[in-house]
PDB file of N, CA and C in Angstrom:
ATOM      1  N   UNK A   1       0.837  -1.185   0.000  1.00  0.00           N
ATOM      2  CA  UNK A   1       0.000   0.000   0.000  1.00  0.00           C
ATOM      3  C   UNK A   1       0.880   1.245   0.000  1.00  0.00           C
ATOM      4  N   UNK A   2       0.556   2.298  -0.576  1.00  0.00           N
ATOM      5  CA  UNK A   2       1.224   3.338  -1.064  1.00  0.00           C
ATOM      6  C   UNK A   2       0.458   4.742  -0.487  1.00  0.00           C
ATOM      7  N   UNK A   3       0.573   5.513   0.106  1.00  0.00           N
ATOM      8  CA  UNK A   3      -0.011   7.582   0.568  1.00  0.00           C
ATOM      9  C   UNK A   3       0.631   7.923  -0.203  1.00  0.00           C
ATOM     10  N   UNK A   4      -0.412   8.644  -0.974  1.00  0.00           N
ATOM     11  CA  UNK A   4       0.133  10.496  -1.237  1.00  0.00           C
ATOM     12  C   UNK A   4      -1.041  11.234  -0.886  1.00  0.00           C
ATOM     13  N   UNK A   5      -0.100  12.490  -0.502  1.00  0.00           N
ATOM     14  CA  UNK A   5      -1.010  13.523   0.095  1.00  0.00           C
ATOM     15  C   UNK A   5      -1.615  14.553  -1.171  1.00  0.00           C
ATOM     16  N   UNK A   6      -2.506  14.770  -1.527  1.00  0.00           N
ATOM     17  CA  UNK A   6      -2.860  15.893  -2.696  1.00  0.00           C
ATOM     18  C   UNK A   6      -3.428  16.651  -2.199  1.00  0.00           C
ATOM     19  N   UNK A   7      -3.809  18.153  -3.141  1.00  0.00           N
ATOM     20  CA  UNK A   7      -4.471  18.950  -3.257  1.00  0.00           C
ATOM     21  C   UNK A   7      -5.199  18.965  -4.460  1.00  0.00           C
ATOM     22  N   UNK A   8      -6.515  18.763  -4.274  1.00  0.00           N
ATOM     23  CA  UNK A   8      -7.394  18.539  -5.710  1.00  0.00           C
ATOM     24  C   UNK A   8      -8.388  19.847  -5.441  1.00  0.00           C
ATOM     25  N   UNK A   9      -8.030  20.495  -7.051  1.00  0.00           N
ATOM     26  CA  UNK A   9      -8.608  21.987  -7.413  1.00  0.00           C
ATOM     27  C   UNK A   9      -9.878  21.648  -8.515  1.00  0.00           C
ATOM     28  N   UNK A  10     -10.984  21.710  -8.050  1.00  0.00           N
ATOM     29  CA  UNK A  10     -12.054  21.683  -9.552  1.00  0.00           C
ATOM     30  C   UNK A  10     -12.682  22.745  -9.534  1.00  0.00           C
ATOM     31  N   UNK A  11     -12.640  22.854 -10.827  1.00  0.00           N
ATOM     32  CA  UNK A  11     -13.753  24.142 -11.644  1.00  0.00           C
ATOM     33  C   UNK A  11     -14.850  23.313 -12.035  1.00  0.00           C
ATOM     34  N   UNK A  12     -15.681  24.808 -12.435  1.00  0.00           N
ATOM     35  CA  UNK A  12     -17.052  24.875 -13.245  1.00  0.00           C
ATOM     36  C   UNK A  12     -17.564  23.563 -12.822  1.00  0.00           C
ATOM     37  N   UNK A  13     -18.442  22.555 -13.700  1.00  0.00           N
ATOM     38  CA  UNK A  13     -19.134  21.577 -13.491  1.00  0.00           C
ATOM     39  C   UNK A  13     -18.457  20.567 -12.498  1.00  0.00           C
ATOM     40  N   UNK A  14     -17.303  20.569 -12.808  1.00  0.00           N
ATOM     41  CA  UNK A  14     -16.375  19.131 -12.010  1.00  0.00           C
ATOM     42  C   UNK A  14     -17.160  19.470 -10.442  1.00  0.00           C
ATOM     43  N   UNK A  15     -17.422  20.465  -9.858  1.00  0.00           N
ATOM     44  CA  UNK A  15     -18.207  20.650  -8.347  1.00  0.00           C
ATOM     45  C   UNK A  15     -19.150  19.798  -8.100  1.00  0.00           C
ATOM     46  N   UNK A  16     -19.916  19.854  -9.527  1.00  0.00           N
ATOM     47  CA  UNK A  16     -21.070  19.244  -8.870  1.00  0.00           C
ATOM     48  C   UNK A  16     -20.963  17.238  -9.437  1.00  0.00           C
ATOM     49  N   UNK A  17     -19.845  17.218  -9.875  1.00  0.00           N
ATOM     50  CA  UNK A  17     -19.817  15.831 -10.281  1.00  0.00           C
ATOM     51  C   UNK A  17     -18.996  15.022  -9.130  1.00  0.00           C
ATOM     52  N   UNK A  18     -19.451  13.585  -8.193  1.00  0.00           N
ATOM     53  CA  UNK A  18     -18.926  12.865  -7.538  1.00  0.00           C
ATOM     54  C   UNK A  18     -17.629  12.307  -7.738  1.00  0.00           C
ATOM     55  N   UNK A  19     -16.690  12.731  -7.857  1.00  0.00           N
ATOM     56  CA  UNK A  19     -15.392  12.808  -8.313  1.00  0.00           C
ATOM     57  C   UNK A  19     -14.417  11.959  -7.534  1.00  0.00           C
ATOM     58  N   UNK A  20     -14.656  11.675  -5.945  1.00  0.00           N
ATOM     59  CA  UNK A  20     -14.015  11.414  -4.842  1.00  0.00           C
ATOM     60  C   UNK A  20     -14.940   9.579  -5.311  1.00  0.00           C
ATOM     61  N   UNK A  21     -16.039   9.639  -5.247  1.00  0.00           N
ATOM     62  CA  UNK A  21     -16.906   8.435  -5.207  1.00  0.00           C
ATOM     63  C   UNK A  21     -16.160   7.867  -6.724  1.00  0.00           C
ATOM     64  N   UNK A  22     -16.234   8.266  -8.238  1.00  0.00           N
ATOM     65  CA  UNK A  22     -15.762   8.145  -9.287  1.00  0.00           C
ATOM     66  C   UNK A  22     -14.627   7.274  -8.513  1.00  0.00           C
ATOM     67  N   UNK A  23     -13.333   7.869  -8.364  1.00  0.00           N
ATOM     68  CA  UNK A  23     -11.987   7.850  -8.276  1.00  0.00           C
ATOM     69  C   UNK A  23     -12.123   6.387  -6.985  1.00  0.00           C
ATOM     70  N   UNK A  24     -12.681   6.519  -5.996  1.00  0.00           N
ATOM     71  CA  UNK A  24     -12.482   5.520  -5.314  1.00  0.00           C
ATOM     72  C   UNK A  24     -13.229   4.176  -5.904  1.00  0.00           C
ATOM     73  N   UNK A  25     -14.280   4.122  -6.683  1.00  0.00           N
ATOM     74  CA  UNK A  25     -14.931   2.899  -7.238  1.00  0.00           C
ATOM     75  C   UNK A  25     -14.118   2.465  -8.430  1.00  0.00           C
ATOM     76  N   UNK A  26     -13.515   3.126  -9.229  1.00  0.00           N
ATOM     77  CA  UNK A  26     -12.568   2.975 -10.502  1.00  0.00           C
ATOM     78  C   UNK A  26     -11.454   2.258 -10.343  1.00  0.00           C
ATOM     79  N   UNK A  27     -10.639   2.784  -9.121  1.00  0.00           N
ATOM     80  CA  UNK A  27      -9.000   2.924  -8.649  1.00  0.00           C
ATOM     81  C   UNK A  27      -9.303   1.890  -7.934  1.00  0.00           C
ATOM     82  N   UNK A  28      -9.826   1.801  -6.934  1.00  0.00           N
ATOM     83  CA  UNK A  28     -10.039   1.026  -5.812  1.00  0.00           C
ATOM     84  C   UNK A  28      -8.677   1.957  -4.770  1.00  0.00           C
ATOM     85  N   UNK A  29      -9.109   3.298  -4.534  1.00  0.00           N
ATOM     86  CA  UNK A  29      -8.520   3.986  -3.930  1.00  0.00           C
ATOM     87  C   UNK A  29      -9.265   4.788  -2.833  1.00  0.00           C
ATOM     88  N   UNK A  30      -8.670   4.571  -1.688  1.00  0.00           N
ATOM     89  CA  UNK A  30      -9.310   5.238  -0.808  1.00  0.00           C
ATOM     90  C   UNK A  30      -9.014   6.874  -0.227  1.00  0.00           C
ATOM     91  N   UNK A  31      -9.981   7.544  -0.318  1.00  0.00           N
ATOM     92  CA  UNK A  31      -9.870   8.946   0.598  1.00  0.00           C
ATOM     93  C   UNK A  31      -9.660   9.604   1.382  1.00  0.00           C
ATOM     94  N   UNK A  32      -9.021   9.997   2.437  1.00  0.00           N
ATOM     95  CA  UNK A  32      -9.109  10.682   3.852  1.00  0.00           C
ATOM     96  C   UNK A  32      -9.156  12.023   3.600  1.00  0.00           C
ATOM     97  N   UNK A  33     -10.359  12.818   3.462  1.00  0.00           N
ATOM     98  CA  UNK A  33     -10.328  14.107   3.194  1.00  0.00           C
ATOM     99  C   UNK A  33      -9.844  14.986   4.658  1.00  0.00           C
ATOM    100  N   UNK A  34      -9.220  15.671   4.736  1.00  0.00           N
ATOM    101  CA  UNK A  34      -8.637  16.470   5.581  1.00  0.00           C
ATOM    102  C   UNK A  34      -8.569  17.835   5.622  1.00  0.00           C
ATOM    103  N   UNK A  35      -8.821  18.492   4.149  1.00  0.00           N
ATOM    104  CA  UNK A  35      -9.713  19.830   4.385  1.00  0.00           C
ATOM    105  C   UNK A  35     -10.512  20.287   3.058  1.00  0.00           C
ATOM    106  N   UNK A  36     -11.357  20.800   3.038  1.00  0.00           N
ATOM    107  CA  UNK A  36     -12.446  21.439   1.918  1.00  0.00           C
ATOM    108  C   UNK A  36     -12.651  22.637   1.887  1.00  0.00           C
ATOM    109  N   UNK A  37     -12.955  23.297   0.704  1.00  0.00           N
ATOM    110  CA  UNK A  37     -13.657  24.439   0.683  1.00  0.00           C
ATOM    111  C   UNK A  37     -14.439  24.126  -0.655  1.00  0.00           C
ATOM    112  N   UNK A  38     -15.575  24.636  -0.790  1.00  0.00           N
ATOM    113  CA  UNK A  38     -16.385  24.549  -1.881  1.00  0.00           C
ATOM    114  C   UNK A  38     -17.239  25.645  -2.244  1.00  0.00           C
ATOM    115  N   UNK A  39     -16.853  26.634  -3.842  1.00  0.00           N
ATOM    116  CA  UNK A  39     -17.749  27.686  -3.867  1.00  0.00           C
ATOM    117  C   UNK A  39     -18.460  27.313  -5.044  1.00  0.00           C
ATOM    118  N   UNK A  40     -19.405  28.444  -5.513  1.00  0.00           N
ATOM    119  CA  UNK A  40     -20.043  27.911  -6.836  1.00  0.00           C
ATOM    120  C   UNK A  40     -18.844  27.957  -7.825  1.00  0.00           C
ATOM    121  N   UNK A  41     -18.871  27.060  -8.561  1.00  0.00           N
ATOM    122  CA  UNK A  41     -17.739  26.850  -9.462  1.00  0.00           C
ATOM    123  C   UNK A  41     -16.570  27.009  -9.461  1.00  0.00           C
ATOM    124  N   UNK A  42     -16.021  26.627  -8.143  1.00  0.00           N
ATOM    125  CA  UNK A  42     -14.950  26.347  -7.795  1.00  0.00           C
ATOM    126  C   UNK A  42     -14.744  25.326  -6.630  1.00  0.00           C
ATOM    127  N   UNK A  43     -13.850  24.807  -6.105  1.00  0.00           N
ATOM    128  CA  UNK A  43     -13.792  24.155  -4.872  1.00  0.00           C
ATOM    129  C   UNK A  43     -12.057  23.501  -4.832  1.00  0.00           C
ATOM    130  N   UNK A  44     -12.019  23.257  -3.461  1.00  0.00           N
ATOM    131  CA  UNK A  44     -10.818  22.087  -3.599  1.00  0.00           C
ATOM    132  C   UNK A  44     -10.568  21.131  -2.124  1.00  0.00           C
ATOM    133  N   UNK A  45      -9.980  20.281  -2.699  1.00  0.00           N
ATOM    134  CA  UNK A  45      -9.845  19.312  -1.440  1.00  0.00           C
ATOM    135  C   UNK A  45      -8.476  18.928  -1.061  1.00  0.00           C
ATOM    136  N   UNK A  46      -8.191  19.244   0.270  1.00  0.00           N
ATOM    137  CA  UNK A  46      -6.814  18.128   0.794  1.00  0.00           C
ATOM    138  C   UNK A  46      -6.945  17.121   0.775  1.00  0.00           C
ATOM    139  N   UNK A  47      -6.166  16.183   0.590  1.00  0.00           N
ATOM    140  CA  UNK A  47      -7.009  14.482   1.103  1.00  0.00           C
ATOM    141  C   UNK A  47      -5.347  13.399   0.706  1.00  0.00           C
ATOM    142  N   UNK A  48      -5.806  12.905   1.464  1.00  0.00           N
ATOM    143  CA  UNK A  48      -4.531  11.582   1.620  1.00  0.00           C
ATOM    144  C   UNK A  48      -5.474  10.025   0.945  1.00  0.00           C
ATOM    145  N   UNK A  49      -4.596   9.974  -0.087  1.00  0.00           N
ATOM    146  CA  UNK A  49      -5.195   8.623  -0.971  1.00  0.00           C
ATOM    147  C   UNK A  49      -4.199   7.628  -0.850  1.00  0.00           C
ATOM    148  N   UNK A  50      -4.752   6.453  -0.459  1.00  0.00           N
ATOM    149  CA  UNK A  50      -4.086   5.449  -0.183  1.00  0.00           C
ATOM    150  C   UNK A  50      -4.736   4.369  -1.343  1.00  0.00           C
ATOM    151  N   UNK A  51      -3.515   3.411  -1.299  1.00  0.00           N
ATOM    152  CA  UNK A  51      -3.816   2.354  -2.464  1.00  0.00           C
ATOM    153  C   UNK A  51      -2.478   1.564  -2.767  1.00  0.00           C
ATOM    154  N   UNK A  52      -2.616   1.028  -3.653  1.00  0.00           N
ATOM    155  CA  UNK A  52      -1.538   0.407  -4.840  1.00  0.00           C
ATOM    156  C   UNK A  52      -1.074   1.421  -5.517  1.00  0.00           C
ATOM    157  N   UNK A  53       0.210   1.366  -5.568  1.00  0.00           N
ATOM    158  CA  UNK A  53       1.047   2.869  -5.818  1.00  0.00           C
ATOM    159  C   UNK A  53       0.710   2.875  -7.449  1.00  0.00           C
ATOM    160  N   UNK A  54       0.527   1.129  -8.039  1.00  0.00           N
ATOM    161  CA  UNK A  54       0.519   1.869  -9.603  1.00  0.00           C
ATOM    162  C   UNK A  54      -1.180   2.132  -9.784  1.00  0.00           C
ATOM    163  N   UNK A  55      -1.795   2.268  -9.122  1.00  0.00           N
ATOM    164  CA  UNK A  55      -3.606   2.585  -9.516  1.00  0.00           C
ATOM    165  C   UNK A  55      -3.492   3.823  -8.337  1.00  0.00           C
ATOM    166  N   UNK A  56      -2.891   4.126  -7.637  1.00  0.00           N
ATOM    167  CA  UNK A  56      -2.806   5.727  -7.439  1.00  0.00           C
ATOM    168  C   UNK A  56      -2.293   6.307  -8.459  1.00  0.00           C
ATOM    169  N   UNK A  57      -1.179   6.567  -9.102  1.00  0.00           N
ATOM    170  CA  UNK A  57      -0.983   6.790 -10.223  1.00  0.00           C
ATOM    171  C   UNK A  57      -1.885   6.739 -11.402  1.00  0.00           C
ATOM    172  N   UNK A  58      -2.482   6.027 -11.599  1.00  0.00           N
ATOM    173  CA  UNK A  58      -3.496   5.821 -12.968  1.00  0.00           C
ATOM    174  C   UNK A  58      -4.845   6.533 -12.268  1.00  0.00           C
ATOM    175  N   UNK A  59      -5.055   6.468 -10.878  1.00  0.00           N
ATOM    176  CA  UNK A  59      -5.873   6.818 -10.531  1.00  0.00           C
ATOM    177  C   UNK A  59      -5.589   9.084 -10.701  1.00  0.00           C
ATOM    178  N   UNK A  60      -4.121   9.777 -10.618  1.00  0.00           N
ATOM    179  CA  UNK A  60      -3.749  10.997 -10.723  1.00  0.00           C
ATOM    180  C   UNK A  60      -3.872  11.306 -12.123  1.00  0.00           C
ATOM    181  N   UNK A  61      -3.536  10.193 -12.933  1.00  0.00           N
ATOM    182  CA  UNK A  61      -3.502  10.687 -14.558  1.00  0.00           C
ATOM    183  C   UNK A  61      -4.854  10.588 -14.922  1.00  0.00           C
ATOM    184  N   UNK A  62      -5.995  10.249 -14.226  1.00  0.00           N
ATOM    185  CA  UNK A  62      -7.187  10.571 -14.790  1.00  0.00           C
ATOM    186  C   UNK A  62      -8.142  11.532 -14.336  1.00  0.00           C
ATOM    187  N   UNK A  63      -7.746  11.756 -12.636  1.00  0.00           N
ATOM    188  CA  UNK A  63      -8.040  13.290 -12.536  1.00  0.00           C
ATOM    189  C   UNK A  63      -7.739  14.486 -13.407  1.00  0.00           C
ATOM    190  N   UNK A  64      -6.397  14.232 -13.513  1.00  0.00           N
ATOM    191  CA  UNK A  64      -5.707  15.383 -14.042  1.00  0.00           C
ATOM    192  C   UNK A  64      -6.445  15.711 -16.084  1.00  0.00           C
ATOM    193  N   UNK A  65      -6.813  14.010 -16.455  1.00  0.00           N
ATOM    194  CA  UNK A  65      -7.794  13.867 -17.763  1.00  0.00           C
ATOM    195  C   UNK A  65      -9.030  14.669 -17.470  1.00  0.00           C
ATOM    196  N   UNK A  66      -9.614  14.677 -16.471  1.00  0.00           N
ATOM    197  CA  UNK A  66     -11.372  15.082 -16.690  1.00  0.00           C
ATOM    198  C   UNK A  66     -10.718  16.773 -15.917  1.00  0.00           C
ATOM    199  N   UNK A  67      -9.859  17.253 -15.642  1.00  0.00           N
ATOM    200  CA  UNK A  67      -9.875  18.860 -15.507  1.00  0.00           C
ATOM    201  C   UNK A  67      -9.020  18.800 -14.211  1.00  0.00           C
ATOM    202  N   UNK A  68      -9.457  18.082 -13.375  1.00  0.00           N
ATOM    203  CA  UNK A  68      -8.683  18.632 -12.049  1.00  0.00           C
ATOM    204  C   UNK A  68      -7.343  18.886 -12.009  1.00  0.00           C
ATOM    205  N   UNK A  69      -7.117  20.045 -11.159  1.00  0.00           N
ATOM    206  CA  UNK A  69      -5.695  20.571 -11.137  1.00  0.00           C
ATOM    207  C   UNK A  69      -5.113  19.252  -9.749  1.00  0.00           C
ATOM    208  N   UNK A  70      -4.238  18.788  -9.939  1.00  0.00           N
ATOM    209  CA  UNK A  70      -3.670  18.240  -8.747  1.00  0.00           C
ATOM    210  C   UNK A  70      -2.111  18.377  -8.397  1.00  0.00           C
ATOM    211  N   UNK A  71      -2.085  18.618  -6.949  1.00  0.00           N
ATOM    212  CA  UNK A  71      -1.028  19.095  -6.485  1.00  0.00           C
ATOM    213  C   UNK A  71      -0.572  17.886  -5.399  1.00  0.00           C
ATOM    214  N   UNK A  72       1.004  17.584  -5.978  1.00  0.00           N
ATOM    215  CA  UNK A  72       1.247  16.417  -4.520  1.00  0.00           C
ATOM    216  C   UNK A  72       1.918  17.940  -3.472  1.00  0.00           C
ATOM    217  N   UNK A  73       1.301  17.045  -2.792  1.00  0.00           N
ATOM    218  CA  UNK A  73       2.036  17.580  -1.264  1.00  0.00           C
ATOM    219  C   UNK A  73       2.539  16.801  -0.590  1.00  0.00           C
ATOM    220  N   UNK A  74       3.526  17.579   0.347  1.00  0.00           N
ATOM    221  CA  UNK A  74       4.498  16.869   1.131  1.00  0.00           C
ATOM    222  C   UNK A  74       4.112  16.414   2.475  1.00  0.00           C
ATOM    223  N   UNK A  75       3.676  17.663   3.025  1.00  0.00           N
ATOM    224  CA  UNK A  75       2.590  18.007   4.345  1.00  0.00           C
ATOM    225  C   UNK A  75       1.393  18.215   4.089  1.00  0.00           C
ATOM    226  N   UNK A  76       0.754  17.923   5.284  1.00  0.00           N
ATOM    227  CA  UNK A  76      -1.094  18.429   5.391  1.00  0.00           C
ATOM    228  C   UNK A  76      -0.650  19.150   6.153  1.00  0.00           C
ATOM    229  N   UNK A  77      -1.310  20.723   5.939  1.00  0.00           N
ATOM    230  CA  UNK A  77      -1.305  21.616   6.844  1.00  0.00           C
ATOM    231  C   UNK A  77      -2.351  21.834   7.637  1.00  0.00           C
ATOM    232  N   UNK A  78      -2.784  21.676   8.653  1.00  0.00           N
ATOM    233  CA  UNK A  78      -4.023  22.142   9.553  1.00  0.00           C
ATOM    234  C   UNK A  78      -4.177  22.781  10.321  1.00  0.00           C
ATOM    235  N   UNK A  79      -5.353  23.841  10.358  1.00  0.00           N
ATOM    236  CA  UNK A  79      -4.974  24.898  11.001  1.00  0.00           C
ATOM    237  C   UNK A  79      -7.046  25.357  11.016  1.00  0.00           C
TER     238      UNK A  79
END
């Protein structure tokens, strides 16, 4: 089993599409969201995804396909 920590940025429609549910039924990757913000047509999420390092991977190159901006991170910052 493999963590990385991201930052996932969606625009316009991607808000209102289940994206987290998508990605974990596809990948067989799991979520730990750790912080949110969500506006109209915009939003983003911290979250630590755990899995099989090569379907985390396939699981980043297809976010990054349907729009999402994704950012690895090193740290979760909380505050």
């Amino acid at each position: 089993m493999a963590q990385l920590r991201v930052k996932l940025v969606y625009l316009d429609d991607l808000v209102k599409r289940p994206v987290i549910f998508e990605l974990a039924k596809g990948f067989d990757v799991s979520a730990n969201i750790r912080r949110a913000s969500v506006e109209d047509g915009r939003g983003w999420i911290v979250c630590e995804l755990d899995g099989d390092a090569t379907q985390l991977e396939s699981a980043l190159n297809w976010l990054t396909e349907i729009g999402v901006v994704v950012e690895r991170l090193q740290d979760v910052v909380e505050s």
